[in-house]
C-alpha atoms as a PDB file:
ATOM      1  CA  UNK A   1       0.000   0.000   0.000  1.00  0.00           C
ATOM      2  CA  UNK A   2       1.090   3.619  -0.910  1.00  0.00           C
ATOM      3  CA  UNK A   3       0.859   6.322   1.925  1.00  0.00           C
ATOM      4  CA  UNK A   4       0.146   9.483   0.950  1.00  0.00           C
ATOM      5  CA  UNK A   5       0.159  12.309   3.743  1.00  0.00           C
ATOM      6  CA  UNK A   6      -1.207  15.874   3.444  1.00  0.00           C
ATOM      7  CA  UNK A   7       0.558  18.480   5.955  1.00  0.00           C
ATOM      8  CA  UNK A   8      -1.332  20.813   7.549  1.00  0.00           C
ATOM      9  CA  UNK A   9      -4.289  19.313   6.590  1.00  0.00           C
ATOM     10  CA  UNK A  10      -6.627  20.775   9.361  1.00  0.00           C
ATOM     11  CA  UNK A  11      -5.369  24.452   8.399  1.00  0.00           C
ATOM     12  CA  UNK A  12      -5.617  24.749   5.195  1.00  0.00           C
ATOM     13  CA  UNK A  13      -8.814  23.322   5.349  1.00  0.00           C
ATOM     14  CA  UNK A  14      -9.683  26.144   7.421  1.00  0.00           C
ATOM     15  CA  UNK A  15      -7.928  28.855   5.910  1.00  0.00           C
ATOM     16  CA  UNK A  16      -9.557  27.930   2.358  1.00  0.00           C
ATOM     17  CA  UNK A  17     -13.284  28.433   4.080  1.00  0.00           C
ATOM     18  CA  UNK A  18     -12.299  31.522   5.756  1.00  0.00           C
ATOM     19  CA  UNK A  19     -10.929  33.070   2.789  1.00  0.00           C
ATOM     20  CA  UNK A  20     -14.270  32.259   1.214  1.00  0.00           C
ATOM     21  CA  UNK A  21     -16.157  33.737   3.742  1.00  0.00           C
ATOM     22  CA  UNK A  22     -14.736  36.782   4.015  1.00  0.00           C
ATOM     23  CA  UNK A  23     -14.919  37.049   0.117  1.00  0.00           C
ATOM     24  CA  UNK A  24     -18.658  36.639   0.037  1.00  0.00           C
ATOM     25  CA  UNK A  25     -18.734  39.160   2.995  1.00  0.00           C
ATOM     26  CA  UNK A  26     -20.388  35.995   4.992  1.00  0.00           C
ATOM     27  CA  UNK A  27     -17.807  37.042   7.873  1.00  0.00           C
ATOM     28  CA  UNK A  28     -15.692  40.037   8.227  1.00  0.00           C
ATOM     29  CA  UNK A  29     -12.689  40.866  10.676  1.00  0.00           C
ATOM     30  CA  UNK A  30     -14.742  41.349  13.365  1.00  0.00           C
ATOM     31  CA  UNK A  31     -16.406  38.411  13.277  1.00  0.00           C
ATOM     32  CA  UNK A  32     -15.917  35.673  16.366  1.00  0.00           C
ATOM     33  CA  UNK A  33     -15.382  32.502  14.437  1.00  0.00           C
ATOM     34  CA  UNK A  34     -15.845  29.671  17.030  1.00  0.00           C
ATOM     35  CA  UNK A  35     -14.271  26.285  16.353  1.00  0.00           C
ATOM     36  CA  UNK A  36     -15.002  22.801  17.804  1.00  0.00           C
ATOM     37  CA  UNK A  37     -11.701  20.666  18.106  1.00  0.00           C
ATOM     38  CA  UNK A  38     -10.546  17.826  18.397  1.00  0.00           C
ATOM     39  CA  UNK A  39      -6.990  18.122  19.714  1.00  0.00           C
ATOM     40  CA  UNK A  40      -4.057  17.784  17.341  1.00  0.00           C
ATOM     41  CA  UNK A  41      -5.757  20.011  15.018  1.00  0.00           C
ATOM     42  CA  UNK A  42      -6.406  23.270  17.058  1.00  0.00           C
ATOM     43  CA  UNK A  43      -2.457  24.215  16.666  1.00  0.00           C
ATOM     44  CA  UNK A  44      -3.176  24.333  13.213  1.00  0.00           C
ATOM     45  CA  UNK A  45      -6.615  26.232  13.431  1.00  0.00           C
ATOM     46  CA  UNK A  46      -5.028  28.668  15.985  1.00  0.00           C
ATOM     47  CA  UNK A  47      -1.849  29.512  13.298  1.00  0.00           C
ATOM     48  CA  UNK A  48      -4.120  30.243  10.745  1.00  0.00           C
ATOM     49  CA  UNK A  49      -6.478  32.566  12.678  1.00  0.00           C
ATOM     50  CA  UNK A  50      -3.554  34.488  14.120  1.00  0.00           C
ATOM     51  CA  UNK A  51      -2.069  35.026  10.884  1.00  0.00           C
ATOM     52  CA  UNK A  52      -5.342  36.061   9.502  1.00  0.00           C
ATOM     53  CA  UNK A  53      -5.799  38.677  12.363  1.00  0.00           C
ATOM     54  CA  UNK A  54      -9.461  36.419  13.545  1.00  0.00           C
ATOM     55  CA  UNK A  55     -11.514  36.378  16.729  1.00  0.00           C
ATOM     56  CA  UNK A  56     -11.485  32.929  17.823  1.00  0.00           C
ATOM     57  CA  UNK A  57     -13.090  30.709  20.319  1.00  0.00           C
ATOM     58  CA  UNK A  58     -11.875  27.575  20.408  1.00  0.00           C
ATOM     59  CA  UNK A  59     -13.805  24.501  21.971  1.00  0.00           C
ATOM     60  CA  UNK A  60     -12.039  21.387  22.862  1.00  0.00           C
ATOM     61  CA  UNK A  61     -12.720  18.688  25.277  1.00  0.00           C
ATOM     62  CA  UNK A  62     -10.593  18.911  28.828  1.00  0.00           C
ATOM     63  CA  UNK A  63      -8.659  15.793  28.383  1.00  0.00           C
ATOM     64  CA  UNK A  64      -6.395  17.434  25.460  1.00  0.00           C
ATOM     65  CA  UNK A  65      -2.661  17.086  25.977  1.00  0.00           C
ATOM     66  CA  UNK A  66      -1.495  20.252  28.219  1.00  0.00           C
ATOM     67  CA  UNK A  67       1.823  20.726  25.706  1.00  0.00           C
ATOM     68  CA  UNK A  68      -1.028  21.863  22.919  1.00  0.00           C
ATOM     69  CA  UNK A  69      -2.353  24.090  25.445  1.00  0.00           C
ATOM     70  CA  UNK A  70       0.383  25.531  26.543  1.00  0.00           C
ATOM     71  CA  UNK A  71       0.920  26.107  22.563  1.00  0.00           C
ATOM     72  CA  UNK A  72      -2.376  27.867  22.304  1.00  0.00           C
ATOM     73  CA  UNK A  73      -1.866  31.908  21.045  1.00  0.00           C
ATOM     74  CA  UNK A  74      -5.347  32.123  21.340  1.00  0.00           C
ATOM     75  CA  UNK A  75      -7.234  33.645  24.473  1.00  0.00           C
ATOM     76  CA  UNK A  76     -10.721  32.125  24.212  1.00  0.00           C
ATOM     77  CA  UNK A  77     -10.038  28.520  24.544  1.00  0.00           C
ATOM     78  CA  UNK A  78     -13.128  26.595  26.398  1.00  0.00           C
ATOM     79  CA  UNK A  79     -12.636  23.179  27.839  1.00  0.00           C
ATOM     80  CA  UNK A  80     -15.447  21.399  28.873  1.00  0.00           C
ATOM     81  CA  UNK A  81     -16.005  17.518  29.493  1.00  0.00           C
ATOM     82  CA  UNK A  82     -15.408  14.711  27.326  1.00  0.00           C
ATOM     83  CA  UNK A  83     -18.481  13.620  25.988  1.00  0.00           C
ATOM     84  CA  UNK A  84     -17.516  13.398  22.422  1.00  0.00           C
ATOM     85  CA  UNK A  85     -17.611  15.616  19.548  1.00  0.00           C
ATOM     86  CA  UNK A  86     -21.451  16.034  18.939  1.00  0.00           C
ATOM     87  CA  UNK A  87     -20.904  17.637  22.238  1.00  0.00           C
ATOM     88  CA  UNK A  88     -18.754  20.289  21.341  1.00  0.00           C
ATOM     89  CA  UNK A  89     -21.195  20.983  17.989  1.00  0.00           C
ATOM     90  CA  UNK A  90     -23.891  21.619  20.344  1.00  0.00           C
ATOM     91  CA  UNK A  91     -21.933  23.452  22.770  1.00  0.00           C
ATOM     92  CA  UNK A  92     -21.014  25.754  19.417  1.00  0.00           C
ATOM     93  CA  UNK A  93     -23.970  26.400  17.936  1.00  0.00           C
ATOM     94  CA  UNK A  94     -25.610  27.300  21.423  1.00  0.00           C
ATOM     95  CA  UNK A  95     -22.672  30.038  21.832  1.00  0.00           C
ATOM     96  CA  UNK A  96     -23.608  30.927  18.282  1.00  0.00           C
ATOM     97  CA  UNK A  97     -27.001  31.749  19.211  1.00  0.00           C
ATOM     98  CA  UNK A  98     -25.329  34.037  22.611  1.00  0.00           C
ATOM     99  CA  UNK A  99     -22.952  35.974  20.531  1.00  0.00           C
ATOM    100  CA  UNK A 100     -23.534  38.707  17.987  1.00  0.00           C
ATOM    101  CA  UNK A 101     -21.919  38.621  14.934  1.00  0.00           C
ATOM    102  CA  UNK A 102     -20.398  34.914  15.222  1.00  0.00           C
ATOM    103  CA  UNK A 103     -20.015  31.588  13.093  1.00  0.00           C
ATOM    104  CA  UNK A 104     -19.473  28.234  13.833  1.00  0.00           C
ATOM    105  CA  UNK A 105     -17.277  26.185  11.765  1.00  0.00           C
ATOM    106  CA  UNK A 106     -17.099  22.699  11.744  1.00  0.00           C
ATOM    107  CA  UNK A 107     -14.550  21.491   9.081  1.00  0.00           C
ATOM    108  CA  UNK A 108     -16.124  18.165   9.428  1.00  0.00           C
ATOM    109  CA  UNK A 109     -19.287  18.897   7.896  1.00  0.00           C
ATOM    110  CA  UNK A 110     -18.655  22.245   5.839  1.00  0.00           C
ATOM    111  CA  UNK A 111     -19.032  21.057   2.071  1.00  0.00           C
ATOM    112  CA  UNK A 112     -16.589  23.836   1.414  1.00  0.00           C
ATOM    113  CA  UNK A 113     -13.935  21.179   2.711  1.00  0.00           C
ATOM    114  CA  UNK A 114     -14.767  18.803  -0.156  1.00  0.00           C
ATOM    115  CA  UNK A 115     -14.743  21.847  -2.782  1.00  0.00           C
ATOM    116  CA  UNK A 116     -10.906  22.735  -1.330  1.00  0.00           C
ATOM    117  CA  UNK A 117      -9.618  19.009  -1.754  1.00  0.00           C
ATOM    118  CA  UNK A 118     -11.479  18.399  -5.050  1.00  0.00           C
ATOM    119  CA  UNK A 119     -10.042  21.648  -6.249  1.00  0.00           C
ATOM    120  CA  UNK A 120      -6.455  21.851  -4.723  1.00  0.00           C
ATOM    121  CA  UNK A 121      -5.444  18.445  -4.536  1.00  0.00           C
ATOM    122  CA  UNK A 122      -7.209  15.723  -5.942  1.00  0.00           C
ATOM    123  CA  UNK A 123      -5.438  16.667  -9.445  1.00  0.00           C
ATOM    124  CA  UNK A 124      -1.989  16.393  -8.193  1.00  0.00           C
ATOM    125  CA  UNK A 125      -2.685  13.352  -6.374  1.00  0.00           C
ATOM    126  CA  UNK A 126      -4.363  11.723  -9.171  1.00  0.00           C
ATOM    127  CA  UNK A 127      -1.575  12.555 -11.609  1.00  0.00           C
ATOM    128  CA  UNK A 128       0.919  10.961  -9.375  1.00  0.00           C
ATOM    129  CA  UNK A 129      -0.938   7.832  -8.652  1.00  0.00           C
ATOM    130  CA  UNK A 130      -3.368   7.502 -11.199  1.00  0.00           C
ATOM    131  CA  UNK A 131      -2.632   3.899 -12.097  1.00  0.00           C
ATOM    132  CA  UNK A 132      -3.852   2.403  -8.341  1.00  0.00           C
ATOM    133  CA  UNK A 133      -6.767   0.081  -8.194  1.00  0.00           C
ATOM    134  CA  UNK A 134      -8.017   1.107  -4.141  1.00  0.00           C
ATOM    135  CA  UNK A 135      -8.416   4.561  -2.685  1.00  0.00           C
ATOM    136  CA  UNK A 136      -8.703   4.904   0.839  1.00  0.00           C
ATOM    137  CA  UNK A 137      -9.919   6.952   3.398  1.00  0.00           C
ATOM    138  CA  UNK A 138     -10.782   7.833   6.712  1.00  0.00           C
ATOM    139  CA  UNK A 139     -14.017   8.888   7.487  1.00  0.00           C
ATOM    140  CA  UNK A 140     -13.217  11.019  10.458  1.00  0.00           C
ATOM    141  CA  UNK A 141     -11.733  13.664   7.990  1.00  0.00           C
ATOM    142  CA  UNK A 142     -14.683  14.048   5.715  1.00  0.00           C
ATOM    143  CA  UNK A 143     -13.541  17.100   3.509  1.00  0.00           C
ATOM    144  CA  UNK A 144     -10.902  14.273   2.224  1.00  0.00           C
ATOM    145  CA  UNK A 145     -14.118  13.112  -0.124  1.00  0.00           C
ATOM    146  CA  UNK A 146     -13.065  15.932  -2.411  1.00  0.00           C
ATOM    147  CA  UNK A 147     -10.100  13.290  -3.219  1.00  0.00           C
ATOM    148  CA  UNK A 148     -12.659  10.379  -3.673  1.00  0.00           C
ATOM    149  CA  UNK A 149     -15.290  12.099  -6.276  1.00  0.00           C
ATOM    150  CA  UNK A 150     -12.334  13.387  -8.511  1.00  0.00           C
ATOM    151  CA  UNK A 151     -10.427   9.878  -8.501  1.00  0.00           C
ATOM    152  CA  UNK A 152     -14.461   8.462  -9.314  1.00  0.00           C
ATOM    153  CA  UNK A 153     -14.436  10.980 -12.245  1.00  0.00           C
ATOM    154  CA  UNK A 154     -11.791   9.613 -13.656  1.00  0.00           C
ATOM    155  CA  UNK A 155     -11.937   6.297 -13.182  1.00  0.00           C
ATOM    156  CA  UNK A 156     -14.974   5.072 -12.105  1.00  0.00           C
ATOM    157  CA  UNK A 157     -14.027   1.463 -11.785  1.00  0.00           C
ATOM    158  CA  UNK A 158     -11.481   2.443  -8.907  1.00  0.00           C
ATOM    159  CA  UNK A 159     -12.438   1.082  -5.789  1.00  0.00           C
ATOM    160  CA  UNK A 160     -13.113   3.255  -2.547  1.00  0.00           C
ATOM    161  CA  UNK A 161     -12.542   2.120   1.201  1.00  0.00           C
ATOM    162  CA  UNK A 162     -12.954   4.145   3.954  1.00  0.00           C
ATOM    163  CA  UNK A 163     -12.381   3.832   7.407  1.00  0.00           C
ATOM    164  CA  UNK A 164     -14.607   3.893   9.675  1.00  0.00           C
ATOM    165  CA  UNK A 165     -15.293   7.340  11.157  1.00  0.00           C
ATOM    166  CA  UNK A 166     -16.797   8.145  14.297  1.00  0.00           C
ATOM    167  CA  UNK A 167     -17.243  11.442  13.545  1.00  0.00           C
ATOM    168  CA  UNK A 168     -21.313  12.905  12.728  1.00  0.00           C
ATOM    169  CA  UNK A 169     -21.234  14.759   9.114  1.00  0.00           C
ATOM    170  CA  UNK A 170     -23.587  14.921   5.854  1.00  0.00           C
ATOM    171  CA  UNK A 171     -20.735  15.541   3.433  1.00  0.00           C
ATOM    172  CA  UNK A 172     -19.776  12.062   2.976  1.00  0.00           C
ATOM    173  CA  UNK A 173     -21.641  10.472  -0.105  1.00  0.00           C
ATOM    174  CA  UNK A 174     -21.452   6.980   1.003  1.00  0.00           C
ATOM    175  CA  UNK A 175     -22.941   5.358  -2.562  1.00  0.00           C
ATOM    176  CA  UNK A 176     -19.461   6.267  -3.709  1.00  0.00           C
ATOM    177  CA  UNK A 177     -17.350   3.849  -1.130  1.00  0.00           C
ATOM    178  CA  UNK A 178     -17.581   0.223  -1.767  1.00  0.00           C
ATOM    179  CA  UNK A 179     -16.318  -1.225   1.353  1.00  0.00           C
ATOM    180  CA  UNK A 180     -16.184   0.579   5.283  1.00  0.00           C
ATOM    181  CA  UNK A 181     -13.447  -1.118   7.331  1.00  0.00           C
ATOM    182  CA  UNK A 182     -13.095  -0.709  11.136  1.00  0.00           C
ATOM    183  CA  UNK A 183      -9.146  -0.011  11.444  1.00  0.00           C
ATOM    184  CA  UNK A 184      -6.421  -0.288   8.694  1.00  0.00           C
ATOM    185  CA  UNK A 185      -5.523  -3.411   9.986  1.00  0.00           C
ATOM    186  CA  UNK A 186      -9.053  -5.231   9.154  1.00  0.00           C
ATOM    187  CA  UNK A 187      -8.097  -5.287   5.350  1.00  0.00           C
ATOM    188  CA  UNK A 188      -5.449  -6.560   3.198  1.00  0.00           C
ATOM    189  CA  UNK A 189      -4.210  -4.234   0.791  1.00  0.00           C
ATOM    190  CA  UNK A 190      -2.745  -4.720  -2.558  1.00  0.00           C
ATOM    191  CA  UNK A 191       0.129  -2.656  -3.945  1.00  0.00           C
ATOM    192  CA  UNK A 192      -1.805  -0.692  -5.828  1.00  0.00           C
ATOM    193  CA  UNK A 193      -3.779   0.806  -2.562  1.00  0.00           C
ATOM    194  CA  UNK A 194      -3.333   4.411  -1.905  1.00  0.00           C
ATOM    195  CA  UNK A 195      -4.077   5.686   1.321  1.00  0.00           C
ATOM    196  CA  UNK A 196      -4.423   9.197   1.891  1.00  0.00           C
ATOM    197  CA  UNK A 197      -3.868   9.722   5.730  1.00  0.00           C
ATOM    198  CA  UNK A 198      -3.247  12.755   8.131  1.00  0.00           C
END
């Protein structure tokens, strides 16, 4: 199996939908973005937002390593219990609701995410492994599907696995994936596998 890993994968992401935001004029500078994280990501998502000169709240679940705390530029960074990620949606969208002038976003269900990896890398993926027979996935990074709908385009024959996510989202089409594994150790791979990972 071929490994293929995208840097910074959380933060560009990010940066692509905030660009677009602020281009439609859906946000503007003084808009309080406020993120739901997971952990390793939030370095990222902090980077971008202080380069970008953003207001950002950033919600993460209290049992996140203390070194990517002590990391953290940003000032409004909530920890509350661990009760998964649907928890930290809802805890969003009910600060949305408190604050003037905010957004949530959730780069796990933002089609947005999708549009970025179809556009920006799917292409030069594909032209550097466009002879593979497997593409695979994981599910908990659902903005990856970008990848999966171009390499479909092209070849529809190609077959898609993804890995099981445990992460809530309506961006995944899931006629397009012909097997869901549990780990990558549940499935046998050929050579001709490419697995895009984190």
């Amino acid at each position: 199996m071929i490994n293929y890993e995208i840097d910074n994968m959380f933060g560009n992401t990010f940066k692509y939908i905030i660009s677009k935001y602020l281009n439609e004029n859906k946000i503007n500078k003084d808009t309080i973005i406020i993120y739901p994280g997971i952990s390793f990501d939030i370095l990222e998502i902090d980077n971008v937002s202080n380069d970008l000169g953003l207001n950002l709240n950033i919600i993460v679940e209290n049992n996140i390593d203390k070194n990517i705390i002590d990391k953290i530029k940003t000032k409004d960074l909530i920890l509350i219990p661990s009760f998964g990620f649907s928890n930290l949606i809802d805890m969003a969208n009910d600060m949305k609701l408190e604050i003037n002038n905010s957004i949530v976003v959730n780069l796990f269900n933002d089609k947005l995410g999708v549009t970025y990896y179809y556009k920006e890398y799917a292409k030069l993926i594909y032209d550097k492994y466009n002879d593979i027979s497997e593409l695979v996935i994981d599910l908990n990074y659902p903005f990856l599907f970008g990848i999966v709908k171009y390499y479909k385009m092209k070849n529809e024959d190609i077959k898609i696995i993804g890995i099981k996510g445990n992460i809530k989202t309506d961006i995944i089409d899931y006629d397009l994936i012909d097997l869901i594994i549990d780990d990558i150790n549940s499935y046998t791979f050929s050579s001709k596998s490419l697995y895009i990972k984190y």
